[in-house]
Protein backbone atom coordinates (compact mmCIF):
# COMPACT_ATOMS: atom_id res chain seq x y z
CA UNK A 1 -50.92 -69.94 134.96
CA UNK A 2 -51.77 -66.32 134.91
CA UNK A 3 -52.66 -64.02 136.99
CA UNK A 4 -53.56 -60.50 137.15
CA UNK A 5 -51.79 -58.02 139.27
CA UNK A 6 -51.41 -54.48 140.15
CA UNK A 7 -48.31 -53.27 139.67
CA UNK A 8 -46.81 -49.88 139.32
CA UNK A 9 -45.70 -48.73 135.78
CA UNK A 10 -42.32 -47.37 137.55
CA UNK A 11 -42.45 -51.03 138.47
CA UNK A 12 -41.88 -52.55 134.81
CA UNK A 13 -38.83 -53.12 133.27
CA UNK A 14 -38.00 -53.65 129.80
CA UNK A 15 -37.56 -57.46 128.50
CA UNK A 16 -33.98 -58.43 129.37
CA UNK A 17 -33.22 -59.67 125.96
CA UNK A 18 -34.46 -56.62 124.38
CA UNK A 19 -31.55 -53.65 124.06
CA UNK A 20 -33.36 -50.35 123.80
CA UNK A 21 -30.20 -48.94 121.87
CA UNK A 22 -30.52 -51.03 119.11
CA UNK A 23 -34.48 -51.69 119.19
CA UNK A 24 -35.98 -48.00 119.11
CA UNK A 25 -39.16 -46.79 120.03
CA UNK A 26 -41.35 -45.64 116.88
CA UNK A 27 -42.55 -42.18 117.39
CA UNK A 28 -45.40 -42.51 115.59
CA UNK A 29 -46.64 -45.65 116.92
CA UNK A 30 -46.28 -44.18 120.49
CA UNK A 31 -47.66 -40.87 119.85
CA UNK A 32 -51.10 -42.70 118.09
CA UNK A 33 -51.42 -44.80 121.44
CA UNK A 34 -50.93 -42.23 124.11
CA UNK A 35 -53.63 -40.72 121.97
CA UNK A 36 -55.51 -43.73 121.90
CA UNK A 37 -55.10 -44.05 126.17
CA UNK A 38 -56.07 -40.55 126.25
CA UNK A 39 -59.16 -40.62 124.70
CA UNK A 40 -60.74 -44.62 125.70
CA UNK A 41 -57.91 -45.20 128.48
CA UNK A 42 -57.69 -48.67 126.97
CA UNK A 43 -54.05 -49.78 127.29
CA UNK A 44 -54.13 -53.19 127.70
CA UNK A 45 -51.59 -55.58 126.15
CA UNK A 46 -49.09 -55.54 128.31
CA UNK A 47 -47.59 -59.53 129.28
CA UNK A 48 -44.99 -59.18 132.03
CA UNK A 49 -43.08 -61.99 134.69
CA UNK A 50 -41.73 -61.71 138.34
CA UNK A 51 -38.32 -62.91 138.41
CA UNK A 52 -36.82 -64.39 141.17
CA UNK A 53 -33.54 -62.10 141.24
CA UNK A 54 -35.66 -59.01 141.44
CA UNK A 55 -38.04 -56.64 143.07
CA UNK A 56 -39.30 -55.60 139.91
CA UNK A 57 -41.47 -57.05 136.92
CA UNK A 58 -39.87 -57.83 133.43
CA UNK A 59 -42.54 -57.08 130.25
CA UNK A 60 -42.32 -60.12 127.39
CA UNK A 61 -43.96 -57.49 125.09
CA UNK A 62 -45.60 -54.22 125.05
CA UNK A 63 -42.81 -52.17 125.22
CA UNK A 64 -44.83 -49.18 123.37
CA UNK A 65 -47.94 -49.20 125.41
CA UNK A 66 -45.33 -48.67 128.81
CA UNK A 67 -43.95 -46.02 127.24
CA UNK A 68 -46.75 -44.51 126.43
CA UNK A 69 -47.98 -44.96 130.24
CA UNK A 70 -44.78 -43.83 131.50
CA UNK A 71 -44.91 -40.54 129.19
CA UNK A 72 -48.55 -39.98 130.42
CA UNK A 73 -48.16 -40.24 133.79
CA UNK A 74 -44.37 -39.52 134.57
CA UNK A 75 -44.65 -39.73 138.46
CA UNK A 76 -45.93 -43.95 137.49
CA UNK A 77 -49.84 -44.94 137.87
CA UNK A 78 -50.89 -48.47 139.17
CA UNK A 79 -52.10 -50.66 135.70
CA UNK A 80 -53.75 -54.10 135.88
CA UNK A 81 -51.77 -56.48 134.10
CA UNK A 82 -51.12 -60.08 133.26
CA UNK A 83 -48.03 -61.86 135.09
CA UNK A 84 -46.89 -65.25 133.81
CA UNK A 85 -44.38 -67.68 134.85
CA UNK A 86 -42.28 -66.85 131.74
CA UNK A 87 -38.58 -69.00 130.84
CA UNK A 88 -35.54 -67.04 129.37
CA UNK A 89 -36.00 -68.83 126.34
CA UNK A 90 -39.69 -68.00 126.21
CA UNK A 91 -38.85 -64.48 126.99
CA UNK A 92 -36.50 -63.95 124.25
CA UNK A 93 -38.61 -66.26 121.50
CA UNK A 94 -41.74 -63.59 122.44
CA UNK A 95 -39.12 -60.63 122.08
CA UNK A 96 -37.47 -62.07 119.00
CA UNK A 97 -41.27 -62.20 117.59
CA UNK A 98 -42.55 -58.52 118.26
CA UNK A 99 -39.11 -57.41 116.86
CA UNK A 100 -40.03 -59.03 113.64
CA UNK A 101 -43.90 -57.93 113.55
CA UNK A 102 -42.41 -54.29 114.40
CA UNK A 103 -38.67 -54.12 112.80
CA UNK A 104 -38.61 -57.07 109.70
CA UNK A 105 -36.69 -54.81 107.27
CA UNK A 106 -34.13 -53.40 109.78
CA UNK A 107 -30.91 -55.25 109.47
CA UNK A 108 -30.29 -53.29 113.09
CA UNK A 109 -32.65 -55.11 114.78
CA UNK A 110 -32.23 -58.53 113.04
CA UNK A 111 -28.48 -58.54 113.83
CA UNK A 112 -29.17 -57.84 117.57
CA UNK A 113 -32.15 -60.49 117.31
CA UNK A 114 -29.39 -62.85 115.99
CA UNK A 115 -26.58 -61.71 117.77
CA UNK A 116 -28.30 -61.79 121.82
CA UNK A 117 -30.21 -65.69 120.28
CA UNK A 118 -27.06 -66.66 119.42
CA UNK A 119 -25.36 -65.64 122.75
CA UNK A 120 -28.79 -67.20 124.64
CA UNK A 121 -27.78 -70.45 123.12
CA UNK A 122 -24.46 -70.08 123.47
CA UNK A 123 -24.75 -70.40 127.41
CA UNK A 124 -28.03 -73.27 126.98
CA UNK A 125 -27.26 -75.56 125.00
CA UNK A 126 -30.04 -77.35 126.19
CA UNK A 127 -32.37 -74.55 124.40
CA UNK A 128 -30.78 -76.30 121.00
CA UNK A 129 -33.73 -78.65 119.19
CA UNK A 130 -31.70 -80.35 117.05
CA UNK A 131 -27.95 -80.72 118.53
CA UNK A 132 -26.03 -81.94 115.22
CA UNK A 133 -28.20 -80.88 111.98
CA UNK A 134 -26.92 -82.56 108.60
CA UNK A 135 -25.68 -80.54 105.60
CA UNK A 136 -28.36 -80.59 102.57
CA UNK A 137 -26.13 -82.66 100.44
CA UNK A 138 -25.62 -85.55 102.83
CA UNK A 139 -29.18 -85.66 103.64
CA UNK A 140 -32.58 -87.48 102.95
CA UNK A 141 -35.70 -85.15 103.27
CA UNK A 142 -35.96 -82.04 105.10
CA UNK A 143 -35.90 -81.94 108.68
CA UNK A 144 -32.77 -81.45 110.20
CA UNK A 145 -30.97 -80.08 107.01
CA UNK A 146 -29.36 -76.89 107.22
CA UNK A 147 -28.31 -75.37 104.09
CA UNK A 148 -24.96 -72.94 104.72
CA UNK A 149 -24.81 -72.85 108.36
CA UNK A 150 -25.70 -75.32 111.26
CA UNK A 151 -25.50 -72.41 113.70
CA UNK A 152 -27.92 -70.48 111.30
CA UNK A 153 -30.05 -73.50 111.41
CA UNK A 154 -30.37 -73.91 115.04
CA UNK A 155 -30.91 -70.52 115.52
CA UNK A 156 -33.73 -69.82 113.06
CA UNK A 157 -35.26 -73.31 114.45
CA UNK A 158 -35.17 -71.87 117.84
CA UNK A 159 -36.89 -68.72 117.12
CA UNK A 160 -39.14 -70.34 115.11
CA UNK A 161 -41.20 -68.71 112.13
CA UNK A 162 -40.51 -65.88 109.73
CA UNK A 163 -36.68 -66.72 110.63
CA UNK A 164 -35.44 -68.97 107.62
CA UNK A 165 -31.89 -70.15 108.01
CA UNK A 166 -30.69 -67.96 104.87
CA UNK A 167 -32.00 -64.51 107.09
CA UNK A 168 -29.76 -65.53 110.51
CA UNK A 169 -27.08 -67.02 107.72
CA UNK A 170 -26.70 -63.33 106.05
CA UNK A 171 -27.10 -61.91 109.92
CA UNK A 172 -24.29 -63.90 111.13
CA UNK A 173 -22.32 -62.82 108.09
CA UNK A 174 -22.99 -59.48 108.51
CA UNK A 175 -22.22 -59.53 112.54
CA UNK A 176 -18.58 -61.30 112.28
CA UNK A 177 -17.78 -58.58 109.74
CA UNK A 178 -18.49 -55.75 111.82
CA UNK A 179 -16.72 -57.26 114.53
CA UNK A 180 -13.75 -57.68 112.45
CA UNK A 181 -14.03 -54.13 111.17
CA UNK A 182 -14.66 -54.94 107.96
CA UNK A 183 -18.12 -53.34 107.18
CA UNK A 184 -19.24 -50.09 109.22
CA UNK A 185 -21.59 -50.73 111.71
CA UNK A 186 -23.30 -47.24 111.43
CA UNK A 187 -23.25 -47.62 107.72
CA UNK A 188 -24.88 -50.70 106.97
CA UNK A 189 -27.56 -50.81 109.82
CA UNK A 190 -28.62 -47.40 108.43
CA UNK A 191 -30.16 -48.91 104.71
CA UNK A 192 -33.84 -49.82 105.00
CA UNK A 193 -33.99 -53.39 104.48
CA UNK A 194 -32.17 -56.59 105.48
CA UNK A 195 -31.90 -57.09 101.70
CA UNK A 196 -30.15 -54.16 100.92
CA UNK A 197 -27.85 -54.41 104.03
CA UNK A 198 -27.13 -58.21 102.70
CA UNK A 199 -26.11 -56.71 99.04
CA UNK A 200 -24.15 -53.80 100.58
CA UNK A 201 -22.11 -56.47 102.84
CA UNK A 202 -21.56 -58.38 99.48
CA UNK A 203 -20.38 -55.58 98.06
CA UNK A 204 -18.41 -53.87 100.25
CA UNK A 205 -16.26 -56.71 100.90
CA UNK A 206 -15.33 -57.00 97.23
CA UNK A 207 -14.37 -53.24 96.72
CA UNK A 208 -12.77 -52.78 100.34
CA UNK A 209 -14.42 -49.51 101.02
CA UNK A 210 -13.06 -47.59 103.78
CA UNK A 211 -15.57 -46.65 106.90
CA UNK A 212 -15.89 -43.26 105.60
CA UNK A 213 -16.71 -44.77 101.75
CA UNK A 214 -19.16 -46.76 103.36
CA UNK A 215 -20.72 -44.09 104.99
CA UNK A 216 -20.78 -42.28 101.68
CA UNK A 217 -22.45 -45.03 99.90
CA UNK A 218 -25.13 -46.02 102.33
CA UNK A 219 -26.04 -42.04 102.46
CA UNK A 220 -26.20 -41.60 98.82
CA UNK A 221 -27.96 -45.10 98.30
CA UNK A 222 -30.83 -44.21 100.60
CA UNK A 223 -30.72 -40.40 99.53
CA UNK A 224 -31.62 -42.11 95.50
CA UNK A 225 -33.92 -44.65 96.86
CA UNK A 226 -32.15 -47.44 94.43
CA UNK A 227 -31.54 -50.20 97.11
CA UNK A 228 -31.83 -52.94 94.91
CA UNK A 229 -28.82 -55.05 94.04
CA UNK A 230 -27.83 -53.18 90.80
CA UNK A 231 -28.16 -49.79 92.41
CA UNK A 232 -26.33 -50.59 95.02
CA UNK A 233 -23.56 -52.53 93.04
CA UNK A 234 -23.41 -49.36 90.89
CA UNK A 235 -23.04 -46.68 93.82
CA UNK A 236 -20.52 -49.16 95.69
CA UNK A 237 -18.43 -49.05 92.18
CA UNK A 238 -18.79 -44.94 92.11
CA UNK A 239 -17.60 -45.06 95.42
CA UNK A 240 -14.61 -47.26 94.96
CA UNK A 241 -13.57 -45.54 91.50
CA UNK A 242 -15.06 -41.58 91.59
CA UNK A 243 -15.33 -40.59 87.80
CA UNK A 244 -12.47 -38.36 86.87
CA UNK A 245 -13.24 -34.38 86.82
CA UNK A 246 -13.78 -33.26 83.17
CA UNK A 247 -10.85 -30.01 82.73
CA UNK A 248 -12.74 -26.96 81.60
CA UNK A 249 -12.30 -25.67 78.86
CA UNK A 250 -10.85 -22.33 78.19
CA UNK A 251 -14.15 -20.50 75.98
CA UNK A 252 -12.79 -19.22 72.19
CA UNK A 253 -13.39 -15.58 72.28
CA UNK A 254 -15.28 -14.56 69.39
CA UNK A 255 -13.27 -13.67 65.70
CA UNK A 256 -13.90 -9.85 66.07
CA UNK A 257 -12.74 -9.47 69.93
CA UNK A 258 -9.55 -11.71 69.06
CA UNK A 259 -9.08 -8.89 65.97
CA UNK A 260 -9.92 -5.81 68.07
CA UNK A 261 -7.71 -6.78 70.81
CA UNK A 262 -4.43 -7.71 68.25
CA UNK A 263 -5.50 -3.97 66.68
CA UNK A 264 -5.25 -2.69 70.24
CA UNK A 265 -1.69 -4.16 70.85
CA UNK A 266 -0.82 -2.64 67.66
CA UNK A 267 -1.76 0.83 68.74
CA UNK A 268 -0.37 0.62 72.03
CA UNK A 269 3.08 -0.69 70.68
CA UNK A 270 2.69 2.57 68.44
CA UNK A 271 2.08 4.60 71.27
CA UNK A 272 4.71 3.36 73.36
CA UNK A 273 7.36 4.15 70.74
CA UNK A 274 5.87 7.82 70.49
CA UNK A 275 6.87 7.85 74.66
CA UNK A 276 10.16 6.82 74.07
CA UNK A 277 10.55 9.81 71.33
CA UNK A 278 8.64 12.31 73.68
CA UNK A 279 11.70 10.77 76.49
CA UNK A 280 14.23 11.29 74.53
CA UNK A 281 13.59 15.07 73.58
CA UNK A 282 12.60 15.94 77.37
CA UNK A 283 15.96 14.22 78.06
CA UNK A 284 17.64 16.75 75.97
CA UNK A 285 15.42 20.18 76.25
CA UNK A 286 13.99 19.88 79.82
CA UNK A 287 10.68 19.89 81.20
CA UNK A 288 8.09 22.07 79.48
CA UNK A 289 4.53 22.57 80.64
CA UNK A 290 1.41 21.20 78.77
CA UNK A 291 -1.88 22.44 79.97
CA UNK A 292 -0.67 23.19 83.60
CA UNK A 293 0.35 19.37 83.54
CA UNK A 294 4.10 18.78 83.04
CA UNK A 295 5.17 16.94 80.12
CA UNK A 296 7.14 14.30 82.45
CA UNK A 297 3.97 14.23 84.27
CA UNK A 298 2.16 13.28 81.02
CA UNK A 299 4.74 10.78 80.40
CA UNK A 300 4.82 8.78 83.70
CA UNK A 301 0.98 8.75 83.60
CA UNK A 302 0.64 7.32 79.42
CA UNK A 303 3.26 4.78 80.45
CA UNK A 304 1.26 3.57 83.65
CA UNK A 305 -1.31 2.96 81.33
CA UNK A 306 0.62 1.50 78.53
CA UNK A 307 1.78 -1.15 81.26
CA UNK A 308 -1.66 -1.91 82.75
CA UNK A 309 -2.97 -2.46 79.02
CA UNK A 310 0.36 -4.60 78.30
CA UNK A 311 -0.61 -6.93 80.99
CA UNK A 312 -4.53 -7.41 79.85
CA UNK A 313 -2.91 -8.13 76.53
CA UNK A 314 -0.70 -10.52 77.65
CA UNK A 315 -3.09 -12.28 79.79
CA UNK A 316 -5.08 -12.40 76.17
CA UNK A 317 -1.65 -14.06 74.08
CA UNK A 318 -1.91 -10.93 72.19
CA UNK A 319 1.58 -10.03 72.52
């Protein structure tokens, strides 16, 4: 039975099953309705239950709209609002649904779907429909038959529709690996699509990609927008085994620079042995004076240069 109370919106908690963390509020969804309160002040759609353990009311769905409410009116407002008599299992099987209307391409939210179901089930086993499903191969027709996983079965059965046993099978994969720190949490729940985040597990198993090569990958696989199986295979693989650097190659100076430059040497070699002569008489005769500049003077300063052109040269293999 329902019935319709008042109830303040500082009132309304969250659905218990539902981990704001890892099931985030769309911005854009919540701006359009506090636009759409504003302007008709229609937020209805808001289901919520009074639990026995608390002074408080728990929302099955419509986490947006109270959002919305809450960022309206901050200090809380009094909203009408159905209250049902609402199970755990009902309670999560609603949550599990408007997760999948909302979030059905984030692996995020699937794996935390899967992951508190699982858990749920875990602690009721009475919640299981069918206790002991048969493999496919052992079995005749359809109901009952669980193809990779019985545990992927019964929880896809329990959640009921638009959760095949193949989406919770790749889930449950996915979940055990991050727990055994094999595939980075961060990493794969960041791709776009369950798809992608079920080729990237694949993957990343085979080539053993550290957590900071995942991270790498899953940023440059989103960044190119290839997030289907081959593109990912193919960044994985780039990952893993980074193409070797290409050396650069020293550019051929031109035939009359290499010519002008052994000419040069030539000269300067020339030069140099004038020096030495010019040394040898200033050795013997003295200083003498050339243009108010000393002749040792003029020496020292020709053989500076002679050494810094020696060292371009030899920089250019001329000599």
């Amino acid at each position: 039975m329902i019935t319709r109370m008042k109830v303040n919106t500082k009132d309304l908690a969250p659905n218990p099953f539902r981990d704001i963390k890892n099931y985030p509020i769309n911005r854009e969804k919540l701006e359009n309705l506090k636009h759409s309160i504003s302007e008709t002040g229609f937020w209805d759609n808001i289901l919520a239950r009074k639990p026995s353990y608390a002074n408080y009311y728990e929302i099955a769905y419509g986490h947006h709209r109270l959002e919305a409410l809450r960022e309206l009116f901050p200090k809380g407002i009094d909203v009408e609002i159905p209250v049902k008599d609402l199970s755990d299992s009902l309670m999560l099987k609603i949550m599990a649904n408007e997760n999948l209307e909302q979030w059905s391409l984030s692996p995020g939210v699937i794996d935390e779907t899967v992951r508190v179901t699982k858990s749920f089930l875990d602690e009721h086993p009475e919640e299981i429909i069918t206790k002991e499903p048969k493999p496919h191969s052992s079995a005749n027709g359809t109901m009952g038959v669980y193809h990779k996983s019985p545990f992927a079965f019964q929880i896809a059965e329990f959640l009921g529709k638009g959760w095949s046993e193949k989406r919770v099978y790749n889930s449950l994969q996915r979940i055990k690996a991050i727990e055994d720190k094999v595939i980075d949490e961060k990493a794969v729940h960041s791709l776009p699509s369950s798809a992608a985040a079920d080729t990237f597990t694949k993957e990343v198993k085979k080539a053993k990609l550290t957590p900071s090569q995942q991270k790498k990958a899953a940023n440059k696989i989103i960044k190119s927008g290839n997030i289907g199986e081959a593109g990912i295979k193919a960044e994985i693989e780039l990952t893993k085994n980074p193409p070797k650097p290409t050396p650069k190659k020293k550019k051929k100076l031109p035939t009359d620079f290499d010519q002008s430059m052994a000419d040069l040497a030539s000269d300067i070699r020339r030069v140099n042995k004038g020096l030495d002569d010019l040394q040898r008489v200033l050795d013997e005769h003295g200083n003498v004076v050339v243009d108010k500049i000393t002749a040792v003077q003029l020496t020292a300063r020709m053989k500076s240069m002679y050494y810094k052109t020696e060292k371009i040269l030899k920089a250019s293999n001329q000599i």
